[in-house]
N, C-alpha and C. Protein backbone atom coordinates (compact mmCIF):
# COMPACT_ATOMS: atom_id res chain seq x y z
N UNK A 1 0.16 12.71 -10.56
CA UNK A 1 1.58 12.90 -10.59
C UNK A 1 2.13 13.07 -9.19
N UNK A 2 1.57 13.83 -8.61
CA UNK A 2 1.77 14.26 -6.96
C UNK A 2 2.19 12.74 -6.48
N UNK A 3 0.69 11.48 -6.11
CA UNK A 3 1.09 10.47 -6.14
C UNK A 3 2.63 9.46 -6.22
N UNK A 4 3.06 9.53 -7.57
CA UNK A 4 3.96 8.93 -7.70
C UNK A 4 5.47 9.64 -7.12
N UNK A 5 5.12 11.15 -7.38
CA UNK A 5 6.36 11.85 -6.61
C UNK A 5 6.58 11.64 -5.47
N UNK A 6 5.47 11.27 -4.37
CA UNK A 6 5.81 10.92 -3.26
C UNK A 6 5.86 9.44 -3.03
N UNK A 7 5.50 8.73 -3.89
CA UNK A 7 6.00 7.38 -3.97
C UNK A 7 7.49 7.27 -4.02
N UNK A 8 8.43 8.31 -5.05
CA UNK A 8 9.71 8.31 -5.56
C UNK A 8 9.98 8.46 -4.36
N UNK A 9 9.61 9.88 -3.55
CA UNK A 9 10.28 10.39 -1.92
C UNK A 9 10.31 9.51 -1.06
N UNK A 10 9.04 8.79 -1.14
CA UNK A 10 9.17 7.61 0.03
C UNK A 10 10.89 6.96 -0.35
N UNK A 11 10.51 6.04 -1.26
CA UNK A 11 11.95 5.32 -1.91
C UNK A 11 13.05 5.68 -1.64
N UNK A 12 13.28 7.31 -2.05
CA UNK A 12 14.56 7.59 -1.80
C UNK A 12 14.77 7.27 -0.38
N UNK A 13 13.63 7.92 0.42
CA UNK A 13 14.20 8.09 1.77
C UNK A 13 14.10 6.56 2.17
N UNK A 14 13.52 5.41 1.70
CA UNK A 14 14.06 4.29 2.00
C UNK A 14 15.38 3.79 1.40
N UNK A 15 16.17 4.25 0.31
CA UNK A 15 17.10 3.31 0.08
C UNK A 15 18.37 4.78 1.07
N UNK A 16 17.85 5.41 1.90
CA UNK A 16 18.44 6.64 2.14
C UNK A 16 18.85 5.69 3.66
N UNK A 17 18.10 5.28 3.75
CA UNK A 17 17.32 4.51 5.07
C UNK A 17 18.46 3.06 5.62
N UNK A 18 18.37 2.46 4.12
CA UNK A 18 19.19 1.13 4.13
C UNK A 18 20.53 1.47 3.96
N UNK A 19 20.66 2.55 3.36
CA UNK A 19 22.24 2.97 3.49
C UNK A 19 22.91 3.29 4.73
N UNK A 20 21.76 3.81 5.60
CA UNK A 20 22.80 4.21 6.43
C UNK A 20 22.73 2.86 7.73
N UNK A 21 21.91 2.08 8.02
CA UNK A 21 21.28 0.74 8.25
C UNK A 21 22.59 0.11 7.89
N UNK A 22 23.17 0.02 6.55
CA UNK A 22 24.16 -0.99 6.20
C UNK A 22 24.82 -0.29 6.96
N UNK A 23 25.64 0.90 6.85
CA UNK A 23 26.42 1.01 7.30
C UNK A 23 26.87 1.11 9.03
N UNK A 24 25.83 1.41 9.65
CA UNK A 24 25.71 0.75 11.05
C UNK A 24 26.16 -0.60 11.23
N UNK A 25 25.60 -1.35 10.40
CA UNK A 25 25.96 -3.01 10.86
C UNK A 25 27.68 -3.01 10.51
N UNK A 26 27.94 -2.50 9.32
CA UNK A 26 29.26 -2.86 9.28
C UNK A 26 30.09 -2.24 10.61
N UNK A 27 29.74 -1.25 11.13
CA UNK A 27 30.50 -0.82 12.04
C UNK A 27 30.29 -1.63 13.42
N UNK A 28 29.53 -2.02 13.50
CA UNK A 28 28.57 -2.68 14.46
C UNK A 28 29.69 -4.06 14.40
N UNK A 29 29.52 -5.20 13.45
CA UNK A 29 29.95 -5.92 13.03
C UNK A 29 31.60 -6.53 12.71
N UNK A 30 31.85 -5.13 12.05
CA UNK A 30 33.48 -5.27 11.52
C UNK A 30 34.52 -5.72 13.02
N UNK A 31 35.43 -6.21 12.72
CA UNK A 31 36.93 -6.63 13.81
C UNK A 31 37.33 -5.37 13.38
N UNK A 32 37.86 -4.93 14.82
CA UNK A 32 38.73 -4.05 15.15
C UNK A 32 39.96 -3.88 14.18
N UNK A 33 40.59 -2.54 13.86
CA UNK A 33 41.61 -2.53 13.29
C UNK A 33 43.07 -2.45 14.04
N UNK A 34 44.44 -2.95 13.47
CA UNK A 34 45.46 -3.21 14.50
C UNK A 34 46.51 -1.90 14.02
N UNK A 35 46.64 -1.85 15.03
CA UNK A 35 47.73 -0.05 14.57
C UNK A 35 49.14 -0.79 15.40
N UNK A 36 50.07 -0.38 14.59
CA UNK A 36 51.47 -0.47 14.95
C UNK A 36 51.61 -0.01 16.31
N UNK A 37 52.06 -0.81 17.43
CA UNK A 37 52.23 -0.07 18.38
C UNK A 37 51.36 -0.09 19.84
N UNK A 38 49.90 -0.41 18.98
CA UNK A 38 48.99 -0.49 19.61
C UNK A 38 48.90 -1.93 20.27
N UNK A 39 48.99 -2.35 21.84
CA UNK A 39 49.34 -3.21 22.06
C UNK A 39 47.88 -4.79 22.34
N UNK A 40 46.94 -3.65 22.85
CA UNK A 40 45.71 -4.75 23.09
C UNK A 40 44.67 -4.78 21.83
N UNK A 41 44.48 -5.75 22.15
CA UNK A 41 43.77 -6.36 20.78
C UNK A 41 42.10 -6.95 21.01
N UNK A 42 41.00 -6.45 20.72
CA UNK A 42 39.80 -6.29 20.98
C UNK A 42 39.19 -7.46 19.99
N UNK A 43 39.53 -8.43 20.12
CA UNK A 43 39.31 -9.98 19.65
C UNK A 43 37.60 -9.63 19.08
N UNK A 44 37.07 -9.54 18.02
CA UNK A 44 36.15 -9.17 17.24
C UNK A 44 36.40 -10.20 16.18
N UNK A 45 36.25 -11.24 15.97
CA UNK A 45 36.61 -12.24 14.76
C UNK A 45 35.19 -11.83 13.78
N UNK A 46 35.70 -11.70 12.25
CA UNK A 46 34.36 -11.77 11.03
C UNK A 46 33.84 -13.04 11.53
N UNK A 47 32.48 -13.40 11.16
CA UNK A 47 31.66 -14.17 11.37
C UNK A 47 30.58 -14.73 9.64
N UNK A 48 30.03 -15.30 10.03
CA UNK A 48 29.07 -15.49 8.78
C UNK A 48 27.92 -14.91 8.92
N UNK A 49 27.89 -14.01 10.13
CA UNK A 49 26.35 -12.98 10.20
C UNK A 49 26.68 -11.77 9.16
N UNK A 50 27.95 -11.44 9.36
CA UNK A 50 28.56 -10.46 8.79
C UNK A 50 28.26 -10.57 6.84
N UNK A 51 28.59 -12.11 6.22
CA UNK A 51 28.39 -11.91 5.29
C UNK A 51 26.82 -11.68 5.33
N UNK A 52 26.08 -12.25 5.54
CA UNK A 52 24.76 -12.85 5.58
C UNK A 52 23.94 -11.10 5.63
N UNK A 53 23.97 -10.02 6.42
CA UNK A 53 24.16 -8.66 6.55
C UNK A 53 24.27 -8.22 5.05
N UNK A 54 25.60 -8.51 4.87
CA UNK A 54 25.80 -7.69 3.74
C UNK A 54 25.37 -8.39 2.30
N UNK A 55 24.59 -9.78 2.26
CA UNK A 55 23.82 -9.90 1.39
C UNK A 55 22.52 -9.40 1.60
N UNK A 56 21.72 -9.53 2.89
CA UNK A 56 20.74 -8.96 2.84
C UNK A 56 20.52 -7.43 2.39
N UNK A 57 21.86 -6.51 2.94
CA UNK A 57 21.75 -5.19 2.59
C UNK A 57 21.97 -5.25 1.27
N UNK A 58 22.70 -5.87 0.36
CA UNK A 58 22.59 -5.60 -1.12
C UNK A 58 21.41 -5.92 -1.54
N UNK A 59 20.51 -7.08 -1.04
CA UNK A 59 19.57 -7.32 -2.03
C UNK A 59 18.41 -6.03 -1.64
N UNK A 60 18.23 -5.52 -0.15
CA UNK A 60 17.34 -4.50 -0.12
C UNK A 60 17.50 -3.21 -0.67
N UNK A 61 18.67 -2.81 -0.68
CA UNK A 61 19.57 -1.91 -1.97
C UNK A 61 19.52 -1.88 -3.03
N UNK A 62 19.73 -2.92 -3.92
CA UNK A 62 19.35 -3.18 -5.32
C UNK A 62 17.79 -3.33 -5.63
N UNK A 63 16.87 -4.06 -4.74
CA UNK A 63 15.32 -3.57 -4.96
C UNK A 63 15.11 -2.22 -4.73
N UNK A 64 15.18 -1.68 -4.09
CA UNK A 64 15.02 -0.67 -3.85
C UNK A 64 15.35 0.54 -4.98
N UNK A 65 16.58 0.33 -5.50
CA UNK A 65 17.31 1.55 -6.44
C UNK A 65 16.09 0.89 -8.19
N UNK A 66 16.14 -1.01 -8.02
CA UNK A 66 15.01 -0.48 -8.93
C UNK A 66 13.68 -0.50 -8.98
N UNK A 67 13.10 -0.47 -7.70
CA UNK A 67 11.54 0.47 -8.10
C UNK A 67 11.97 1.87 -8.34
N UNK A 68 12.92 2.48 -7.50
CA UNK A 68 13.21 4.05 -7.64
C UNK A 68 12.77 4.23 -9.19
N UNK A 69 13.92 3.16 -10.20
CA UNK A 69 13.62 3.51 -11.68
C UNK A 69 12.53 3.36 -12.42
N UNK A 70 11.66 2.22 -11.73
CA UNK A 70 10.37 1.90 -12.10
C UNK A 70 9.25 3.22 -11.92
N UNK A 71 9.52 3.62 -10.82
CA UNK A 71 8.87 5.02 -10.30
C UNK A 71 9.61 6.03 -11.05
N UNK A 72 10.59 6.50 -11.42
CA UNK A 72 10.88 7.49 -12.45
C UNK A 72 10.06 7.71 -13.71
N UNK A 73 10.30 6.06 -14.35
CA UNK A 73 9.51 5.93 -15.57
C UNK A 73 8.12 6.32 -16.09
N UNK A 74 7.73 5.95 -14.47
CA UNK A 74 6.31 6.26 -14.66
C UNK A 74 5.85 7.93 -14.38
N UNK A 75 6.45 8.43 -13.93
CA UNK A 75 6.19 9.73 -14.09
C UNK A 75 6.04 10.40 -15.20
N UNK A 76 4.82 10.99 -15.57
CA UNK A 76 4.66 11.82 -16.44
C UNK A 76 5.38 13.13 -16.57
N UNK A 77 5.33 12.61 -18.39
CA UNK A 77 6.25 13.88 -18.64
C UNK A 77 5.38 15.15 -18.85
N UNK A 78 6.51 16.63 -18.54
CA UNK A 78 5.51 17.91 -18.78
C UNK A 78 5.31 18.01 -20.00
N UNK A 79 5.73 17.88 -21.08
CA UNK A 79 5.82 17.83 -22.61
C UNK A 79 4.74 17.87 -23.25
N UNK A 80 3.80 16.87 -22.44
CA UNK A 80 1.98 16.33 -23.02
C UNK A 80 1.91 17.62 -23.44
N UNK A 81 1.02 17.59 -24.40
CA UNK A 81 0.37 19.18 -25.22
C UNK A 81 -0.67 19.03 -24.92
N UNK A 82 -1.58 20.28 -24.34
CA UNK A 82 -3.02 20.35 -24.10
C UNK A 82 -4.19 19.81 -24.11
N UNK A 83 -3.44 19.62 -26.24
CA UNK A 83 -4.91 18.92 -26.55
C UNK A 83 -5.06 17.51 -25.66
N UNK A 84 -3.83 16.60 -25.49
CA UNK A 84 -3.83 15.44 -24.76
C UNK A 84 -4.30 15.49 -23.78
N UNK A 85 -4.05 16.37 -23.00
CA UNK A 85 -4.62 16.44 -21.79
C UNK A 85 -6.06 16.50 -21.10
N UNK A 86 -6.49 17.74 -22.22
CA UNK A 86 -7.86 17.52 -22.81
C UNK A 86 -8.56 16.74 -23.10
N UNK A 87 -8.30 15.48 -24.06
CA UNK A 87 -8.80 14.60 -24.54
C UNK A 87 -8.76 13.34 -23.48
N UNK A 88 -7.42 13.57 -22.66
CA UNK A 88 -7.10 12.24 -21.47
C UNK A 88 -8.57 12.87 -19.94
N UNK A 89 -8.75 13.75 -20.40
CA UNK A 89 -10.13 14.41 -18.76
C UNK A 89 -11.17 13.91 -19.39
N UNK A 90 -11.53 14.43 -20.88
CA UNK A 90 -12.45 14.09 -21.28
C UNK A 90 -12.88 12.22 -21.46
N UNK A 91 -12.19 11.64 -21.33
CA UNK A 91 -12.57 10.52 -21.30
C UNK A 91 -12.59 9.92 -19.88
N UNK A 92 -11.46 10.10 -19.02
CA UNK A 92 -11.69 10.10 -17.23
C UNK A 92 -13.44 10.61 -17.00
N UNK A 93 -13.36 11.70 -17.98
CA UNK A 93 -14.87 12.11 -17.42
C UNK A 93 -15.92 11.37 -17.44
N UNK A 94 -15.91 10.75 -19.07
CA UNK A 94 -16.96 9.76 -19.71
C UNK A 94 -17.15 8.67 -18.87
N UNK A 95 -15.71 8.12 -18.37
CA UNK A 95 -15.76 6.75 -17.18
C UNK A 95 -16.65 6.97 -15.84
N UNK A 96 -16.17 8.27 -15.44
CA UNK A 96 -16.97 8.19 -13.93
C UNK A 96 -18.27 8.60 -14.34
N UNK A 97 -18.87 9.09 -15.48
CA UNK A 97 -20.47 9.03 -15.80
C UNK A 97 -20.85 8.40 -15.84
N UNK A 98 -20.06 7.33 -16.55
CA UNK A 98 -20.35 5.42 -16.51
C UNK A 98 -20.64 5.07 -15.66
N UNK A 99 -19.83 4.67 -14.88
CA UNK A 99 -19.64 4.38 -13.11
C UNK A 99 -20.41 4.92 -12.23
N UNK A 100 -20.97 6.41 -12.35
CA UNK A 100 -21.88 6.97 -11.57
C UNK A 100 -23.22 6.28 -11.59
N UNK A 101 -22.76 6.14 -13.10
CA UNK A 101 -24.53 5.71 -13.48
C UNK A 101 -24.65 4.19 -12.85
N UNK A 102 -23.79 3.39 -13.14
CA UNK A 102 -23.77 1.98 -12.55
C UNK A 102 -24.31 2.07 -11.22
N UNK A 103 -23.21 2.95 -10.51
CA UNK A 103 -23.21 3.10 -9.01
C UNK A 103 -25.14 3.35 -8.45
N UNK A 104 -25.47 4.03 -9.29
CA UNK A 104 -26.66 4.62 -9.04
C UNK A 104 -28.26 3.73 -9.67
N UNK A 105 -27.93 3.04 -10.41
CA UNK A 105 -28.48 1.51 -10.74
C UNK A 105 -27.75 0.77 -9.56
N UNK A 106 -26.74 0.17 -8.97
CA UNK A 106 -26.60 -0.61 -7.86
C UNK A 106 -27.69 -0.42 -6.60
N UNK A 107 -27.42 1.07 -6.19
CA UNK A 107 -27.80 1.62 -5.21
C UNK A 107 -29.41 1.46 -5.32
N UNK A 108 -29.90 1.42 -6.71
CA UNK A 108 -31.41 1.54 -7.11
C UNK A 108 -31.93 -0.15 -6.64
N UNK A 109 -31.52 -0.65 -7.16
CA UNK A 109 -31.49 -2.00 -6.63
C UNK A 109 -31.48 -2.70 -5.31
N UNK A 110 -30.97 -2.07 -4.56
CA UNK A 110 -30.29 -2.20 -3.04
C UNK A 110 -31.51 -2.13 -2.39
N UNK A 111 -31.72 -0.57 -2.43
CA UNK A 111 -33.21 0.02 -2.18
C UNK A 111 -34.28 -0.49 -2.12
N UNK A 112 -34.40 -1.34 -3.70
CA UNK A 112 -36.00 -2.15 -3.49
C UNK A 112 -35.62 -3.47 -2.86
N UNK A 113 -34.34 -4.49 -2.67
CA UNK A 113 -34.45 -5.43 -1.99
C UNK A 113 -34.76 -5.00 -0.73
N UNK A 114 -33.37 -3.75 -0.03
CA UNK A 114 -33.64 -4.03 0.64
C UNK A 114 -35.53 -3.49 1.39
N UNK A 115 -36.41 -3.03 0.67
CA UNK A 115 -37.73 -2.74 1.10
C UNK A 115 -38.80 -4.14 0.71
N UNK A 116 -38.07 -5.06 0.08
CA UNK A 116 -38.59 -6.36 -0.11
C UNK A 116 -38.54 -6.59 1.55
N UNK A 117 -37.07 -6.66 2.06
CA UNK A 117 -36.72 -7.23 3.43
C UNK A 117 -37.10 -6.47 4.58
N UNK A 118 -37.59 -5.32 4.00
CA UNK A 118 -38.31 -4.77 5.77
C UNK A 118 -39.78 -5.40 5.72
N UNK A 119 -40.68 -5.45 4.52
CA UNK A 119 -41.86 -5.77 4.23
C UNK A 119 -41.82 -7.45 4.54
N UNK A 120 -40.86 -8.31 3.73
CA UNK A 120 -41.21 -8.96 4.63
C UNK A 120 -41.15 -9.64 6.20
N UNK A 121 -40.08 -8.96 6.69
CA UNK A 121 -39.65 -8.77 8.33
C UNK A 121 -40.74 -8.15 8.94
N UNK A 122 -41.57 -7.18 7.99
CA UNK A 122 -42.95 -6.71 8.75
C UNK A 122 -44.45 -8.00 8.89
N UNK A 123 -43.92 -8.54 7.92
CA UNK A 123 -44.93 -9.94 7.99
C UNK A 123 -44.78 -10.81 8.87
N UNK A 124 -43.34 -11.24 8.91
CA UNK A 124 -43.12 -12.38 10.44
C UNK A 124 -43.59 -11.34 11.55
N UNK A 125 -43.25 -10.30 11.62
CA UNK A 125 -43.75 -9.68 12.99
C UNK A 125 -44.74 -9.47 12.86
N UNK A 126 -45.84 -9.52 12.11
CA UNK A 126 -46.81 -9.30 12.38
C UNK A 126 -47.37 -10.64 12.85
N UNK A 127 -46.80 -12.11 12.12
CA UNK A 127 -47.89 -13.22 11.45
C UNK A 127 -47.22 -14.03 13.66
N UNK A 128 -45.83 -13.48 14.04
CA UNK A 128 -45.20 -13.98 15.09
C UNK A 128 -46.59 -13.40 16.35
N UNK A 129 -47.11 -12.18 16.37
CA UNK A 129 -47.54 -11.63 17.14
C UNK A 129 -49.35 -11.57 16.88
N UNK A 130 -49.49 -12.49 16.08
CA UNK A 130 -50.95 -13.21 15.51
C UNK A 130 -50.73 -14.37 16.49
N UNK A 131 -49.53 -15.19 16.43
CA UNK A 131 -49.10 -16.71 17.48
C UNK A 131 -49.49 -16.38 18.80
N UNK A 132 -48.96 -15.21 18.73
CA UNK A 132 -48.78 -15.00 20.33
C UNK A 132 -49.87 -14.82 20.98
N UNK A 133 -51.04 -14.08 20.07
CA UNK A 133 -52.12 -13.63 20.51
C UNK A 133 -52.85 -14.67 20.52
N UNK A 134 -52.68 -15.49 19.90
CA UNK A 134 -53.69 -16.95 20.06
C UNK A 134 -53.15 -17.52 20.96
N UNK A 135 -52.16 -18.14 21.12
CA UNK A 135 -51.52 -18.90 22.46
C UNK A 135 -51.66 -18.50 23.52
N UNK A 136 -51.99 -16.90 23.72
CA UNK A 136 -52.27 -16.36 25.41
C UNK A 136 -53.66 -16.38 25.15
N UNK A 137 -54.66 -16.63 24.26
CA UNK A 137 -55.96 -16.42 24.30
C UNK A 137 -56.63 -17.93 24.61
N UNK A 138 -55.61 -19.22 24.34
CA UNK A 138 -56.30 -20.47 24.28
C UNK A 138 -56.03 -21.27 25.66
């Protein structure tokens, strides 16, 4: 559960992230506003980066808000009653006995190849250093 809660935290603080991201660019981006009175004019024309911005920020916005919900969903509820809980360890348990045991048949296996491969790496070195001894002897 921990897991996914900080999955949610990440999220928020990413769509926390793109919000304020969008809103930089728009300010960044936007033409100046004209006030009565106000005589110079800070020539800032909209552009098509501007839309292009604010499609990208919606679409990272809208993914974003839904994994948030995808990640809600999946959070477990406190509600489960004991016995479930009970019964959900007890079988987690049964798996990694499984798995241990596999793991430990793999590992059993490993072992005798690899003592196949020192034994026979002990033969070329031995049968290499039989060569040698004849070739400096002839």
């Amino acid at each position: 559960m921990a897991d996914r809660l900080t999955q949610l935290q990440d999220a928020v603080n990413q769509l926390a992230d793109q919000f304020c991201n969008s809103v930089g660019i728009l300010q960044q981006c936007s033409p100046p506003s004209t006030f009565a009175g106000f005589e110079k004019q800070l020539g800032k024309s909209p552009t098509d980066t501007q839309e292009d911005y604010a499609a990208i920020f919606a679409k990272l916005i809208a993914r974003t808000a839904k994994d948030i919900d995808v990640l809600i969903e999946s959070v477990p509820i406190e509600d489960s009653s004991l016995e479930l809980q009970i019964a959900t360890l007890k079988k987690l348990e049964a798996e990694n006995q499984d798995t241990a045991k596999n793991l430990e048949d793999i590992v059993s296996k490993g072992e005798g190849l690899l003592e196949q491969i020192q034994s026979a790496l002990r033969d070329i070195a031995q049968c290499q250093l039989q060569c040698q001894a004849m070739e400096s002897s002839s």
